[in-house]
PDB file of N, CA and C in Angstrom:
ATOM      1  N   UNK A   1      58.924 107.969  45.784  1.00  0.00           N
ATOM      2  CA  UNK A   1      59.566 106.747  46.088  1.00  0.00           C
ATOM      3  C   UNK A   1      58.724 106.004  47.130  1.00  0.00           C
ATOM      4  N   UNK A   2      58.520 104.558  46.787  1.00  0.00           N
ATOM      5  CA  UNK A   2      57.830 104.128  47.802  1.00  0.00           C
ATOM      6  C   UNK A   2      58.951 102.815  48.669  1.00  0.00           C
ATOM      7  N   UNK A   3      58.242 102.933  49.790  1.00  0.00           N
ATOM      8  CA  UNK A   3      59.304 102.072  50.816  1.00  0.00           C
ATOM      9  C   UNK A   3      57.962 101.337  51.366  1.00  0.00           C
ATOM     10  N   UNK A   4      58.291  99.713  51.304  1.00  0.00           N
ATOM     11  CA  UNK A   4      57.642  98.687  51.690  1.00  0.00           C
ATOM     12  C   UNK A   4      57.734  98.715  53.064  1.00  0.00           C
ATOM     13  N   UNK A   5      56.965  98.289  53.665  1.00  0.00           N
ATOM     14  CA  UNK A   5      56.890  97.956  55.338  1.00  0.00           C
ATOM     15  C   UNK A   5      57.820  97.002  55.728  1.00  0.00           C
ATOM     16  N   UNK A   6      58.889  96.937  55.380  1.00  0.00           N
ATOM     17  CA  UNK A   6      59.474  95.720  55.881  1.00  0.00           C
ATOM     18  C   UNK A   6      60.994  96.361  55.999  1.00  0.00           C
ATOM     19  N   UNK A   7      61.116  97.484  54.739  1.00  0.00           N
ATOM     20  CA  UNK A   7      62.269  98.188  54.878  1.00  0.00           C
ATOM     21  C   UNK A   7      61.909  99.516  55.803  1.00  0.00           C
ATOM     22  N   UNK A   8      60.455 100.145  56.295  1.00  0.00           N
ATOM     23  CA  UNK A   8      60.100 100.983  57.260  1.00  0.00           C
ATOM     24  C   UNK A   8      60.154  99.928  58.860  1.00  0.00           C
ATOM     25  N   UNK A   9      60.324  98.929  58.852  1.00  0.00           N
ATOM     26  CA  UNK A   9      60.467  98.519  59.847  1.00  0.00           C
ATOM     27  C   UNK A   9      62.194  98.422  60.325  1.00  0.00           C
ATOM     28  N   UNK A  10      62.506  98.043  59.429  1.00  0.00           N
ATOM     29  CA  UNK A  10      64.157  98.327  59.743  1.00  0.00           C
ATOM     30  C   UNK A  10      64.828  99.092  59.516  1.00  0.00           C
ATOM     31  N   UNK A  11      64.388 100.508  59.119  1.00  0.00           N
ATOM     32  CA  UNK A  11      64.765 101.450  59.380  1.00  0.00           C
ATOM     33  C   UNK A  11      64.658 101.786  60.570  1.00  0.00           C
ATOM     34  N   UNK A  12      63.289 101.624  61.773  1.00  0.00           N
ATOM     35  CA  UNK A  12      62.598 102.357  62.904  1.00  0.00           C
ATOM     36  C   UNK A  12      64.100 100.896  63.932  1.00  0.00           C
ATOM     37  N   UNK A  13      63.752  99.897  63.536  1.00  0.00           N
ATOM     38  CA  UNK A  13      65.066  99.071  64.149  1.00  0.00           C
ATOM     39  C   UNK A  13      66.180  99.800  64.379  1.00  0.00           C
ATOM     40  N   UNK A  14      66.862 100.341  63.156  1.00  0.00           N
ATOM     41  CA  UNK A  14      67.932 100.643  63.260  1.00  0.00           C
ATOM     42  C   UNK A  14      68.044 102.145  64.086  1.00  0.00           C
ATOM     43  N   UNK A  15      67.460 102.876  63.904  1.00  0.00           N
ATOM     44  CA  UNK A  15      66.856 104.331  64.460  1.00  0.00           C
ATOM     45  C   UNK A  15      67.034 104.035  65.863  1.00  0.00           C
ATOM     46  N   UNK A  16      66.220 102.602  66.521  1.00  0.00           N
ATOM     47  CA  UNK A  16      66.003 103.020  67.769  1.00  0.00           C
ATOM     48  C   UNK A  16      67.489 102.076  68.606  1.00  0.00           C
ATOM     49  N   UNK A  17      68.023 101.350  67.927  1.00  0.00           N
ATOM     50  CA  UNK A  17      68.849 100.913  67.845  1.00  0.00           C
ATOM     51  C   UNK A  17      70.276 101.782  68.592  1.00  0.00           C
ATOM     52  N   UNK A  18      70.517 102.804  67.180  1.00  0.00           N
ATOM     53  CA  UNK A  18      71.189 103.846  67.416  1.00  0.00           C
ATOM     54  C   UNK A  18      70.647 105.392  68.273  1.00  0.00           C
ATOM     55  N   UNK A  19      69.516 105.629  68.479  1.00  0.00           N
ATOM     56  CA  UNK A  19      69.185 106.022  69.020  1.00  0.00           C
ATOM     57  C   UNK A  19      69.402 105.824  71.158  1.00  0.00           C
ATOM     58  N   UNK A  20      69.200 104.698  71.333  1.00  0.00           N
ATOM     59  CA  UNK A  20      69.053 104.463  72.492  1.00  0.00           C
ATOM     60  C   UNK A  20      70.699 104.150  73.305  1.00  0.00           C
ATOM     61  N   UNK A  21      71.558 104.244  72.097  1.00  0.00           N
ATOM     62  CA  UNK A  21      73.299 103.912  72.361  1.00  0.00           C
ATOM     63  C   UNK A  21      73.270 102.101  73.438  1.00  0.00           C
ATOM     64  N   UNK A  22      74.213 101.960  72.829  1.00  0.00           N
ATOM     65  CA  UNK A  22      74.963 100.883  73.383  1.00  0.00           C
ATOM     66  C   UNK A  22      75.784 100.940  74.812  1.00  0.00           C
ATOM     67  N   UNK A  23      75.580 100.098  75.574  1.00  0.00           N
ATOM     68  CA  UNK A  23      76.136 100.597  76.999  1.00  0.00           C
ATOM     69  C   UNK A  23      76.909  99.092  77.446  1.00  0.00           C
ATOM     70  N   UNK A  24      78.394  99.505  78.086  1.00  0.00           N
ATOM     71  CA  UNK A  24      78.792  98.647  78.230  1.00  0.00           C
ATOM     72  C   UNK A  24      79.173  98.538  79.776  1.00  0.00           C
ATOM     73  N   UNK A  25      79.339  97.754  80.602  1.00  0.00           N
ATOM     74  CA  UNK A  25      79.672  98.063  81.964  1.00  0.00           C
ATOM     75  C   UNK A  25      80.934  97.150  82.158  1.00  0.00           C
ATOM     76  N   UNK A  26      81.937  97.763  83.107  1.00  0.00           N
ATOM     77  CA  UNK A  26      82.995  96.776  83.202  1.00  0.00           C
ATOM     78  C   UNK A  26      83.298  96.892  84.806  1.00  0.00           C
ATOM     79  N   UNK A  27      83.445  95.863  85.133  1.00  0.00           N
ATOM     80  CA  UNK A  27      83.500  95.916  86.662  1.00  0.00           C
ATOM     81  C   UNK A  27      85.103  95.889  87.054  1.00  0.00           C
ATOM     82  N   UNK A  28      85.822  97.484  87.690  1.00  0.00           N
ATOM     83  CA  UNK A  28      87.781  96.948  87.733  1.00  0.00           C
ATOM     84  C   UNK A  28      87.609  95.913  88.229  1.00  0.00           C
ATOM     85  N   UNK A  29      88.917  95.399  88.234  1.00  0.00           N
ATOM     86  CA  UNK A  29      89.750  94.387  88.792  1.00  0.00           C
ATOM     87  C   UNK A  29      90.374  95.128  90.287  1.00  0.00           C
ATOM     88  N   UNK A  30      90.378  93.842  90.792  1.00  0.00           N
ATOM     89  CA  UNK A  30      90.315  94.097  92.559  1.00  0.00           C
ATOM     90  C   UNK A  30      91.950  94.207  92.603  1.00  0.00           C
ATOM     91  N   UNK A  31      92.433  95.134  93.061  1.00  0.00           N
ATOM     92  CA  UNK A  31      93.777  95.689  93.475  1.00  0.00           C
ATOM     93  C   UNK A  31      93.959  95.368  94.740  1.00  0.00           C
ATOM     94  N   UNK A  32      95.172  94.523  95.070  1.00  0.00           N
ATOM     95  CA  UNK A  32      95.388  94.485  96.448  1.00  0.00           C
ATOM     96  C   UNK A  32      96.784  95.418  96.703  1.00  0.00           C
ATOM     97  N   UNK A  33      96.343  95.917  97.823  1.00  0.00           N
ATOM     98  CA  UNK A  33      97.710  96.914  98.384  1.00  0.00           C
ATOM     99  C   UNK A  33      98.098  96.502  99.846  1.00  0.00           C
ATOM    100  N   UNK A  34      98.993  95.961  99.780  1.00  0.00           N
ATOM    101  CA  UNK A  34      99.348  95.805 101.021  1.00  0.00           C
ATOM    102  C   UNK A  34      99.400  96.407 102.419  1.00  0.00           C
ATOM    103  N   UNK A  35      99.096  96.394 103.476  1.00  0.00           N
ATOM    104  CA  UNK A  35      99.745  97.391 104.283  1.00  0.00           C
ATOM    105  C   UNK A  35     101.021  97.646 104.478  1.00  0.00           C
ATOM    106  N   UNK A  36     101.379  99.322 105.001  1.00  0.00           N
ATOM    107  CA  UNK A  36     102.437  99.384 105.595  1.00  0.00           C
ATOM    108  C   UNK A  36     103.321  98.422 106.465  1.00  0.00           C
ATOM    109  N   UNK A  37     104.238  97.984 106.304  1.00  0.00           N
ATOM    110  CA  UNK A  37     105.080  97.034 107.298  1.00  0.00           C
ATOM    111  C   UNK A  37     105.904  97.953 108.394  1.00  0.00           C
ATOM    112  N   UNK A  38     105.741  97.553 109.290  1.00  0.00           N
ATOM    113  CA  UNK A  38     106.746  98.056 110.469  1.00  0.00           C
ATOM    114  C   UNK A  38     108.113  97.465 110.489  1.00  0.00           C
ATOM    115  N   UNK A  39     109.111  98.495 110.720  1.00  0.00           N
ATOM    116  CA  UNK A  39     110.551  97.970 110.412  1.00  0.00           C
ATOM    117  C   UNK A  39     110.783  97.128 112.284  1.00  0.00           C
ATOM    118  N   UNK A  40     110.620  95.697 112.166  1.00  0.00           N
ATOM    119  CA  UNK A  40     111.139  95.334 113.434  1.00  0.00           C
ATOM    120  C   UNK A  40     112.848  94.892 113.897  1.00  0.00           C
ATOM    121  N   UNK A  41     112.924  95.470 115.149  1.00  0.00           N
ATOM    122  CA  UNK A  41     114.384  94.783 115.022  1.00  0.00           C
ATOM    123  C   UNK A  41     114.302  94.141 116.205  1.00  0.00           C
ATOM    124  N   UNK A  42     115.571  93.296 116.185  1.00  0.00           N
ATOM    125  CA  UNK A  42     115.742  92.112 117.447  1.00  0.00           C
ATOM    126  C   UNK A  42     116.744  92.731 118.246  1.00  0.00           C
ATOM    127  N   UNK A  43     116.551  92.641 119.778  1.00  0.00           N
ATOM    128  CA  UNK A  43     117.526  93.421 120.367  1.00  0.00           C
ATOM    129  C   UNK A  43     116.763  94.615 121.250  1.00  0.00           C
ATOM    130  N   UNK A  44     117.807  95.366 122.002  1.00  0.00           N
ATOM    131  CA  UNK A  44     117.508  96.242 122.684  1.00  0.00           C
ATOM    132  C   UNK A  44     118.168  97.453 122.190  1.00  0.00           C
ATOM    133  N   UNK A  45     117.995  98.415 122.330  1.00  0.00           N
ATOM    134  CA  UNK A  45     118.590  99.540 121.705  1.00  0.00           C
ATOM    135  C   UNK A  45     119.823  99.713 123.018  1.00  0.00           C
ATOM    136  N   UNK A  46     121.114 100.362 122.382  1.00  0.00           N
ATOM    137  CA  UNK A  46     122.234 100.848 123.467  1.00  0.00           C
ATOM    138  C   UNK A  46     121.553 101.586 124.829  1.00  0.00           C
ATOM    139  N   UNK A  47     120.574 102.487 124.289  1.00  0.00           N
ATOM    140  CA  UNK A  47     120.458 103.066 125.573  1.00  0.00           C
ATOM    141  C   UNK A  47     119.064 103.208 125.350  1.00  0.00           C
ATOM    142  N   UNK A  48     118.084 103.568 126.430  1.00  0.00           N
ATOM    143  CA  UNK A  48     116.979 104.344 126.432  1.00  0.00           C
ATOM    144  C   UNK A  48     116.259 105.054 127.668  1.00  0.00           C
ATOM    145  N   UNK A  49     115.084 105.810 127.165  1.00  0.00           N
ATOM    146  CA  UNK A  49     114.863 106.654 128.636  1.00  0.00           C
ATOM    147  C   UNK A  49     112.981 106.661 128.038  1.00  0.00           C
ATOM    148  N   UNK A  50     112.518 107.389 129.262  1.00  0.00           N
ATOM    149  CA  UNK A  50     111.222 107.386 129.175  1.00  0.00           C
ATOM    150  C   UNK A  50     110.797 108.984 128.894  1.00  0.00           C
ATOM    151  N   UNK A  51     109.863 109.310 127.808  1.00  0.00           N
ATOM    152  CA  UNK A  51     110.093 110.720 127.587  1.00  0.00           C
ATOM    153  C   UNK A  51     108.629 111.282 128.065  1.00  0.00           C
ATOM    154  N   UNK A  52     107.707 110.196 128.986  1.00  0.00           N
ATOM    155  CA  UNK A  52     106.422 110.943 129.427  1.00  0.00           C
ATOM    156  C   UNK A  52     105.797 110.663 128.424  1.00  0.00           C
ATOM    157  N   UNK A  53     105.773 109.467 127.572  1.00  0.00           N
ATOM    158  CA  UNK A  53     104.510 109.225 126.576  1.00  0.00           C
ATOM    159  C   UNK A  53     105.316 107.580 126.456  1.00  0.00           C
ATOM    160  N   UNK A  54     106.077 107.533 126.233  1.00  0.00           N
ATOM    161  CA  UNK A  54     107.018 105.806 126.500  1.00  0.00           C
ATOM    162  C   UNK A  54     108.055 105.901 125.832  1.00  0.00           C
ATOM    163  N   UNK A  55     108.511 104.854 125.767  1.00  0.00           N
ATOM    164  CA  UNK A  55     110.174 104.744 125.906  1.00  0.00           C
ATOM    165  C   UNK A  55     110.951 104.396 124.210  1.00  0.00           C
ATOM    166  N   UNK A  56     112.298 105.482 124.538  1.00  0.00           N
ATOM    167  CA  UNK A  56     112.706 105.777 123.030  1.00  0.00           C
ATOM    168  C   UNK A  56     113.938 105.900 123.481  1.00  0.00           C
ATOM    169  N   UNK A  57     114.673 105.015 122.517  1.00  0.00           N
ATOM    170  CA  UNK A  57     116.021 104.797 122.775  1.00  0.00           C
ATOM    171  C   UNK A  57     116.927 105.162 121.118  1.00  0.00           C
ATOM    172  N   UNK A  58     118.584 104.697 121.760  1.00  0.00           N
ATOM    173  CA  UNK A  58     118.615 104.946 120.464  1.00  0.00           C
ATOM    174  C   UNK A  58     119.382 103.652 119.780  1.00  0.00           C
ATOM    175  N   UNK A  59     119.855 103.174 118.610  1.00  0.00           N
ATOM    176  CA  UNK A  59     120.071 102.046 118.757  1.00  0.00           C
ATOM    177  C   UNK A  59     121.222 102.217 117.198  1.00  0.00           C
ATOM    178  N   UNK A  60     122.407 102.342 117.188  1.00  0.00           N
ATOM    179  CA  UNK A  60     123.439 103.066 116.669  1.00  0.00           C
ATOM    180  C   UNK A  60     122.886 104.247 115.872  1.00  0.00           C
ATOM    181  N   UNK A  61     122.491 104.926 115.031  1.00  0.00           N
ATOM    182  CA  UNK A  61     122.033 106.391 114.196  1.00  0.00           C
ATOM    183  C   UNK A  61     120.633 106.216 114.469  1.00  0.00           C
ATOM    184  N   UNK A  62     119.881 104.870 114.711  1.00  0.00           N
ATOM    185  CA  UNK A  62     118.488 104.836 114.651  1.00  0.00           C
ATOM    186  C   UNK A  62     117.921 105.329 116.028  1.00  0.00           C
ATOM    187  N   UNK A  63     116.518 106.384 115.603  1.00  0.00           N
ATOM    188  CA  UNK A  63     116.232 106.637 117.283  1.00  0.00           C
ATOM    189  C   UNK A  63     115.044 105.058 117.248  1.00  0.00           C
ATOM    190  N   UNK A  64     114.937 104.335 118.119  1.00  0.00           N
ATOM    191  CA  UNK A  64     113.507 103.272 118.065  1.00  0.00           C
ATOM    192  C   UNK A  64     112.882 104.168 119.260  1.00  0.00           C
ATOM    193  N   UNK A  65     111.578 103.155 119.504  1.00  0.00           N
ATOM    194  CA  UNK A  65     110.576 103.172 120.727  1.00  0.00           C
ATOM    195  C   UNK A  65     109.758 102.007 120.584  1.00  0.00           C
ATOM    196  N   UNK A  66     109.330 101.828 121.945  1.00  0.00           N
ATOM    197  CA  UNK A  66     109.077 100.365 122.373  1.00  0.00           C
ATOM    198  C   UNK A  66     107.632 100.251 121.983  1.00  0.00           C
ATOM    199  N   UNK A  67     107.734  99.363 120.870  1.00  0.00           N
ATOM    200  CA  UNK A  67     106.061  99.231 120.553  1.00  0.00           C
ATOM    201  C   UNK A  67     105.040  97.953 121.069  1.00  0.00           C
ATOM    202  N   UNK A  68     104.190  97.937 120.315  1.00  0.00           N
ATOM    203  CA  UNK A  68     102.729  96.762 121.175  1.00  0.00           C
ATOM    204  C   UNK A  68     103.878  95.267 121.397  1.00  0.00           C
ATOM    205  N   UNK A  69     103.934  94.886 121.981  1.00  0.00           N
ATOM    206  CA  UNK A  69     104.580  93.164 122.606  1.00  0.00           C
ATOM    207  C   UNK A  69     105.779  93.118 122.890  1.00  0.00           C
ATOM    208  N   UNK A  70     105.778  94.584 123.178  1.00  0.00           N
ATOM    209  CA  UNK A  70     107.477  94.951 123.866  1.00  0.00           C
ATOM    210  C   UNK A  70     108.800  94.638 122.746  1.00  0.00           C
ATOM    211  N   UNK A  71     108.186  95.454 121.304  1.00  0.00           N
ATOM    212  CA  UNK A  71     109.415  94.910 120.227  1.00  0.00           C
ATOM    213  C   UNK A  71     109.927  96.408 119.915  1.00  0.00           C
ATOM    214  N   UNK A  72     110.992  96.397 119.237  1.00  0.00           N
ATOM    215  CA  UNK A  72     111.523  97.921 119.890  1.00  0.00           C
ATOM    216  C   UNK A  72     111.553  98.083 117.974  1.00  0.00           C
ATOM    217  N   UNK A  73     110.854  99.444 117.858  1.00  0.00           N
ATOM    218  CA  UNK A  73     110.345  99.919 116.001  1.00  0.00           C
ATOM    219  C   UNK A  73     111.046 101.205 115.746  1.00  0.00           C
ATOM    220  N   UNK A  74     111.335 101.526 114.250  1.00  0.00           N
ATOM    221  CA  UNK A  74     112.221 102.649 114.023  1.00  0.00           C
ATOM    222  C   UNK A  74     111.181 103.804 114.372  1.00  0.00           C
ATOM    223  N   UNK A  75     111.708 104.522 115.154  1.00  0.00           N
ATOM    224  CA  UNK A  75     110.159 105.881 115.228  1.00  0.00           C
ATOM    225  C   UNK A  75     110.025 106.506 113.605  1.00  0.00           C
ATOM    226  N   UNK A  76     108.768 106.861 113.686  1.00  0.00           N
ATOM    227  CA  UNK A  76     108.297 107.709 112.278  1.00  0.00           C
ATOM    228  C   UNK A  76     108.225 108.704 112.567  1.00  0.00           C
ATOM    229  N   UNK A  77     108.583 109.725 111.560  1.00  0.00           N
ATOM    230  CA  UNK A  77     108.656 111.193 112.074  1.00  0.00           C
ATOM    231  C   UNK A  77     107.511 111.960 113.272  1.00  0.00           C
ATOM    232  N   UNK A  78     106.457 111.493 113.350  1.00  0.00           N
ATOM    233  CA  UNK A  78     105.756 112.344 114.227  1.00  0.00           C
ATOM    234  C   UNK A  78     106.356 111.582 115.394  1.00  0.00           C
ATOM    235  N   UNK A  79     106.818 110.761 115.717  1.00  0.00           N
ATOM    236  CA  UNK A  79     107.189 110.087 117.118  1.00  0.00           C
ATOM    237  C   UNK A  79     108.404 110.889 116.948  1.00  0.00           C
ATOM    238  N   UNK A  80     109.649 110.818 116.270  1.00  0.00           N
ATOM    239  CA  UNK A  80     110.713 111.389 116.569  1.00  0.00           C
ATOM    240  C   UNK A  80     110.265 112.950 116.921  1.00  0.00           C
ATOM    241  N   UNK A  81     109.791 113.352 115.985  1.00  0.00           N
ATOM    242  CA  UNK A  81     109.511 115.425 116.519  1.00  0.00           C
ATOM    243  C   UNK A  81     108.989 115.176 117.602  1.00  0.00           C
ATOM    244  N   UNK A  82     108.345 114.780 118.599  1.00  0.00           N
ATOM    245  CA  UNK A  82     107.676 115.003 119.710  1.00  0.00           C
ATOM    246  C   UNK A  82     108.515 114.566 120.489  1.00  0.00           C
ATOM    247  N   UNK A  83     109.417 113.627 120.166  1.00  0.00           N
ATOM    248  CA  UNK A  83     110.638 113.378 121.350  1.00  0.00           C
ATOM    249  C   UNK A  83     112.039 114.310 120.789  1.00  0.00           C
ATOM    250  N   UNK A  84     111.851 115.192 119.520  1.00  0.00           N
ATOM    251  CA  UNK A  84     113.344 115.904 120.283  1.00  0.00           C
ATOM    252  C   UNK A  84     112.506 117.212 120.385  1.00  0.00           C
ATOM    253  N   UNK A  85     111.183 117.204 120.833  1.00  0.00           N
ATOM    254  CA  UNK A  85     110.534 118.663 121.350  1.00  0.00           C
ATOM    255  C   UNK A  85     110.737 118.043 122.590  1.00  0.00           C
ATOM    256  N   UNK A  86     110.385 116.861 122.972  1.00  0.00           N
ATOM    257  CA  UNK A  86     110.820 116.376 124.567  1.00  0.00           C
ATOM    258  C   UNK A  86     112.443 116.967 124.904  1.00  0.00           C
ATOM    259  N   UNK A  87     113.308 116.294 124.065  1.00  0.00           N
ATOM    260  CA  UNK A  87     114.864 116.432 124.257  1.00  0.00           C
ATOM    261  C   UNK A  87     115.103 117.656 124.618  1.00  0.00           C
ATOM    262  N   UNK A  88     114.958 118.831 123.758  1.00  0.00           N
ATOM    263  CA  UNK A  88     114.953 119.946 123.653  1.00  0.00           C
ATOM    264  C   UNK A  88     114.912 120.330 125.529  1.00  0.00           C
ATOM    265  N   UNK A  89     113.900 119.847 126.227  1.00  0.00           N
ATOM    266  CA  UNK A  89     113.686 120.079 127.838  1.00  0.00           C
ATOM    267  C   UNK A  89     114.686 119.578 128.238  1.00  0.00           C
ATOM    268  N   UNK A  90     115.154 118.488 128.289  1.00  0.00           N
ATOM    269  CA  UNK A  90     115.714 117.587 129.151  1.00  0.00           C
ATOM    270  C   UNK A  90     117.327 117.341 128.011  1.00  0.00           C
ATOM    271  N   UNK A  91     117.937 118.444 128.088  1.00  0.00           N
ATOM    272  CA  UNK A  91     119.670 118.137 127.691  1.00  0.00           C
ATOM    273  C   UNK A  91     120.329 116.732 128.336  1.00  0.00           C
ATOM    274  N   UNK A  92     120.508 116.948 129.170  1.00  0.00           N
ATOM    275  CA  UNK A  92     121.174 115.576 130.032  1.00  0.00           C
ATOM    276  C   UNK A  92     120.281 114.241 129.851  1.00  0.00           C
ATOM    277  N   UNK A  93     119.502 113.993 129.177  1.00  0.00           N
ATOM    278  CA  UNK A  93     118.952 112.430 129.078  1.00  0.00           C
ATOM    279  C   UNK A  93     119.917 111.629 129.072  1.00  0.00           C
ATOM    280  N   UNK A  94     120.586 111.579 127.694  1.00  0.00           N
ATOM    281  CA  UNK A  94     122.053 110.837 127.718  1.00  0.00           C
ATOM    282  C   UNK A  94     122.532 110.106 128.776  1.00  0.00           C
ATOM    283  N   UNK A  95     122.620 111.157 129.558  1.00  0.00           N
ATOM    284  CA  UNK A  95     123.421 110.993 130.833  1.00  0.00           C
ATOM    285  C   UNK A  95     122.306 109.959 132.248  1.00  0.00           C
ATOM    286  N   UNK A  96     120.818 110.275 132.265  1.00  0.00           N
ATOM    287  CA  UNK A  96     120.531 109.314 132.926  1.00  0.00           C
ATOM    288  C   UNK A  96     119.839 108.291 132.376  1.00  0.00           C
ATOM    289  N   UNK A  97     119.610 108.443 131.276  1.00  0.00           N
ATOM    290  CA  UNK A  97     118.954 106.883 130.063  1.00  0.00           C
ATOM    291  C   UNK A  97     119.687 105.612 130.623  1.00  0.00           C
ATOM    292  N   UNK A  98     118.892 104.700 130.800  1.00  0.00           N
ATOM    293  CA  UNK A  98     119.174 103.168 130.810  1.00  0.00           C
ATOM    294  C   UNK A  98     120.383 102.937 129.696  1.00  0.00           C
ATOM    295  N   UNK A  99     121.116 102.374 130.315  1.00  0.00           N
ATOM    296  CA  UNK A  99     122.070 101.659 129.543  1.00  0.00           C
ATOM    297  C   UNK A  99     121.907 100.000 129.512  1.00  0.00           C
ATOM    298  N   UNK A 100     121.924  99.741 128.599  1.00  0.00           N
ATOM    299  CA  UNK A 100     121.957  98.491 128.240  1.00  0.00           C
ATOM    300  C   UNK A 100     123.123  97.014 127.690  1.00  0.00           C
ATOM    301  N   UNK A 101     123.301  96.004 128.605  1.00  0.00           N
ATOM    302  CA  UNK A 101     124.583  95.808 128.592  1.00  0.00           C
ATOM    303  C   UNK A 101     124.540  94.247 126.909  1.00  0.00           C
ATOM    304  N   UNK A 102     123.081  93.513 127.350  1.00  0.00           N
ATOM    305  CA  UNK A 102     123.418  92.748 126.374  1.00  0.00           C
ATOM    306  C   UNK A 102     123.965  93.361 124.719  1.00  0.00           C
ATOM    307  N   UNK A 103     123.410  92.203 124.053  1.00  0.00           N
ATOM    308  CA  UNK A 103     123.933  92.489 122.547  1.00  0.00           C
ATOM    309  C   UNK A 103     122.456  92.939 121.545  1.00  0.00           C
ATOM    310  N   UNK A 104     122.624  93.988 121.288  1.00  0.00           N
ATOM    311  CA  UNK A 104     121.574  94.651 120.022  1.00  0.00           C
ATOM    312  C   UNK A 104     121.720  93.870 119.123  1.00  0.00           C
ATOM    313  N   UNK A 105     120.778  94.777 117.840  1.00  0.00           N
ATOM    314  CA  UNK A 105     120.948  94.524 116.428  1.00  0.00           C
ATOM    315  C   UNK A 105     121.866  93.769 115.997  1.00  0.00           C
ATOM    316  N   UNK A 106     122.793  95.163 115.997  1.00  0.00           N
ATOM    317  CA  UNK A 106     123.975  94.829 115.466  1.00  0.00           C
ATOM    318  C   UNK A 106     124.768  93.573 115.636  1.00  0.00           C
ATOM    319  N   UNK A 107     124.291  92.821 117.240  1.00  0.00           N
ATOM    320  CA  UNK A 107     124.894  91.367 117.424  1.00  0.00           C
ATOM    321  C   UNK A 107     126.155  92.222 118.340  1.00  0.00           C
ATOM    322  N   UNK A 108     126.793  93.099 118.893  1.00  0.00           N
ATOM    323  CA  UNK A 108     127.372  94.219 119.586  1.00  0.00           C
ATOM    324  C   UNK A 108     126.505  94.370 120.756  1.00  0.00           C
ATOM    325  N   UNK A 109     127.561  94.576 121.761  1.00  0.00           N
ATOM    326  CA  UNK A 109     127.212  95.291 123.410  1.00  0.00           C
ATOM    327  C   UNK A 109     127.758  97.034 123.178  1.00  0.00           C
ATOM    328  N   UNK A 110     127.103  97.750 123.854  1.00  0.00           N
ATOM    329  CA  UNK A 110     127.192  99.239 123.655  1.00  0.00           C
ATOM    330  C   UNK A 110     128.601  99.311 123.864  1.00  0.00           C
ATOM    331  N   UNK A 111     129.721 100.013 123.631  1.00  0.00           N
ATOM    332  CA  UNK A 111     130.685 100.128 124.649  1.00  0.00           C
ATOM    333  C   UNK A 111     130.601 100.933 125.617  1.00  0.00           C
ATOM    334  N   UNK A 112     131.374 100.937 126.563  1.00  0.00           N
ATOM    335  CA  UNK A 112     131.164 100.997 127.769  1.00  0.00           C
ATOM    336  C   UNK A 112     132.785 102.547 128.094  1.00  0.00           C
ATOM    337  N   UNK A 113     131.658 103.384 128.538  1.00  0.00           N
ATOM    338  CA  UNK A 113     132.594 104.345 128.968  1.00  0.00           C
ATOM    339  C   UNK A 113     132.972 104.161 130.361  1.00  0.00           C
ATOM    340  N   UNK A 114     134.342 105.515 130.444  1.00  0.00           N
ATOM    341  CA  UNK A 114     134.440 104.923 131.915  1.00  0.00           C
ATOM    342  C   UNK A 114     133.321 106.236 132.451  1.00  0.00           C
ATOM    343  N   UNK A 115     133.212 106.245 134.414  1.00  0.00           N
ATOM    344  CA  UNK A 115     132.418 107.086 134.826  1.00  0.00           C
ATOM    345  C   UNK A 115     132.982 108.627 134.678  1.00  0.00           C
ATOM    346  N   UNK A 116     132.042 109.447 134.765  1.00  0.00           N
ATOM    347  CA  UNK A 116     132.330 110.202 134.613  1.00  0.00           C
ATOM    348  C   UNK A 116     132.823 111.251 133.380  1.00  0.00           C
ATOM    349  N   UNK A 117     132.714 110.309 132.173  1.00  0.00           N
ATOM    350  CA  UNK A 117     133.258 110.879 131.243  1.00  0.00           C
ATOM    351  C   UNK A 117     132.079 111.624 130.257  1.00  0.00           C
ATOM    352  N   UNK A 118     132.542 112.445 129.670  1.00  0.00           N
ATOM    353  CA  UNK A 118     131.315 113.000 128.722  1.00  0.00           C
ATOM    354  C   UNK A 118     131.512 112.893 127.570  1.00  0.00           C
ATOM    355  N   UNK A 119     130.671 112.625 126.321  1.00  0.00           N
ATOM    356  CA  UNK A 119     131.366 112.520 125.300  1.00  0.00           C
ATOM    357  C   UNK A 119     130.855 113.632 124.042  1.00  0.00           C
ATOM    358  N   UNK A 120     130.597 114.662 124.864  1.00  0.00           N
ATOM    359  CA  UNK A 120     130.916 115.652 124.554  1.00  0.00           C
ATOM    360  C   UNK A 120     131.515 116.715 124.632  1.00  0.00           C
ATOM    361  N   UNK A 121     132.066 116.300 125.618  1.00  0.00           N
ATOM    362  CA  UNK A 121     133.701 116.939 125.851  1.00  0.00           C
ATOM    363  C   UNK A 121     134.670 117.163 124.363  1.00  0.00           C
TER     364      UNK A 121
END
């Protein structure tokens, strides 16, 4: 069988063609992820105290602590464990923590015990 130079040329085309593979490149698409947001609240927490690293109060079930521009943030677990490994020392905080008379969050003033009372009695 004879093969003309014209069909040996496009054969060696196609050969090197498939030979050398096809390559495609795709550049992803740019994903934006937001950062984490900090939960801020307005207000002062009912009470707070200083635990030797700064100040953590509590502000009805929420424990906060006073973050950068003096705004008071829900602690995240490594802040809370290191303040009830603080607590853990110091039982009576409760008892000498700042009390605070304006209105928190909640738009609420703490209530107000009388002296002397414990409320864990």
């Amino acid at each position: 069988m004879k093969m003309n130079h014209s069909s040996i040329v496009s054969l060696v085309v196609v050969a090197a063609a498939l030979g050398g593979g096809c390559t495609l490149s795709f550049a992803p698409a740019p994903v934006y992820v937001p950062p984490p947001q900090a939960e801020v609240t307005v207000g002062m927490p009912d009470s707070y105290v200083w635990d030797g690293v700064e100040f953590v109060g509590l502000m009805g079930p929420d424990y906060m602590y006073l973050g950068p521009g003096g705004v008071w943030l829900v602690c995240d677990p490594v802040r809370l464990g290191r303040f009830h490994g603080w607590e853990g020392g110091h039982p009576d905080w409760r008892r000498t923590a700042v009390r605070n008379a304006g209105a928190n969050r909640r738009g609420k003033a703490p209530a107000r015990r009388a002296e002397g009372h414990d409320e864990r009695r």
